[in-house]
Protein backbone atom coordinates (compact mmCIF):
# COMPACT_ATOMS: atom_id res chain seq x y z
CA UNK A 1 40.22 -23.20 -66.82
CA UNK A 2 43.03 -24.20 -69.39
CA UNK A 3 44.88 -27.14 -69.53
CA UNK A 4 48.45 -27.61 -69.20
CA UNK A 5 49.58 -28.09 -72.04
CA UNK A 6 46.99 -25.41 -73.55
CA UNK A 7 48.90 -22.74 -71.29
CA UNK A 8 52.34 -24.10 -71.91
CA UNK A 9 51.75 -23.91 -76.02
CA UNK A 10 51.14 -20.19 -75.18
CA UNK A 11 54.56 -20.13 -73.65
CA UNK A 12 56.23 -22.72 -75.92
CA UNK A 13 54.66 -22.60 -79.22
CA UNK A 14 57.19 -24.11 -81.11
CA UNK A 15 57.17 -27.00 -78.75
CA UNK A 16 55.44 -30.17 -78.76
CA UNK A 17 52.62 -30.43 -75.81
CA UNK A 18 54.79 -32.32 -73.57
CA UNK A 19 58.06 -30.50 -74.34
CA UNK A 20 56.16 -27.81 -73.36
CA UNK A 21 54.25 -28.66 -70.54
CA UNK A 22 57.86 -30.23 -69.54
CA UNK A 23 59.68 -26.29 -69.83
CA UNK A 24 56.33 -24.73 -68.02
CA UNK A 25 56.73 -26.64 -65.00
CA UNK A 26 60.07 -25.90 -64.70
CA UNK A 27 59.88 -22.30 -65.06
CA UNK A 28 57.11 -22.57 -62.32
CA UNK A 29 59.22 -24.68 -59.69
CA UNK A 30 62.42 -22.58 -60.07
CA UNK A 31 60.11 -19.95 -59.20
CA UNK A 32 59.69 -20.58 -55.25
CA UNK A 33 57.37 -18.22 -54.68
CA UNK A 34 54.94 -18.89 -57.35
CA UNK A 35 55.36 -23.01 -56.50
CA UNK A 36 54.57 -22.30 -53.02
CA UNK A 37 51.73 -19.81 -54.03
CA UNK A 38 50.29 -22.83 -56.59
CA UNK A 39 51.00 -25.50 -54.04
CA UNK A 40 48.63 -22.62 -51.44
CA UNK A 41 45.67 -23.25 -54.26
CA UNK A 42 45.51 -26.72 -53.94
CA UNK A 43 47.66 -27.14 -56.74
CA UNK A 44 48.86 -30.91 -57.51
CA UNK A 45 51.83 -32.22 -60.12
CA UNK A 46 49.11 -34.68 -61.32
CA UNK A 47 46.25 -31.77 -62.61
CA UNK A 48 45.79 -31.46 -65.75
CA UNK A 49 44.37 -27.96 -65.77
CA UNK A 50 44.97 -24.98 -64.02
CA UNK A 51 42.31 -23.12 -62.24
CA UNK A 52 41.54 -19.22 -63.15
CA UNK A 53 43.43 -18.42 -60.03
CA UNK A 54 46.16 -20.72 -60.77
CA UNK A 55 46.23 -18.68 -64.23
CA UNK A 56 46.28 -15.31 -62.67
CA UNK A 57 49.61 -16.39 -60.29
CA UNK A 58 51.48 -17.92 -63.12
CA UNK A 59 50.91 -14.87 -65.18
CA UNK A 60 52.06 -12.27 -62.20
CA UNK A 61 54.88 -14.19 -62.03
CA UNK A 62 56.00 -15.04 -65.75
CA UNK A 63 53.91 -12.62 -67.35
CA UNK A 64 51.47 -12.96 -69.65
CA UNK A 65 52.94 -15.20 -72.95
């Protein structure tokens, strides 16, 4: 497991945590298919980490940072 803002530094590393988290999560709901694949997990807004399997869809979708 990873936390948000763990997985969105990847992405964002020049970010701050939030400002990242903040730019994750909306790369991941303008992505319909990978919010509705999340959302199919049990994902909720209010996690704070991200389940392997979570992990694995966000990286088939975005790719790996």
């Amino acid at each position: 497991m990873l936390s948000k803002s763990e997985l969105a530094l990847s992405y964002f590393p020049q970010s701050n945590p939030s400002d990242a988290v903040r730019n994750l999560m909306k790369m991941v709901t303008y992505c319909q298919a990978l919010h509705q694949e999340l959302l199919a997990t049990g994902y909720k807004k209010t996690q704070r980490f991200f389940t392997p399997k979570q992990i694995a869809l966000i990286y088939a979708y975005l790719g790996e940072p």
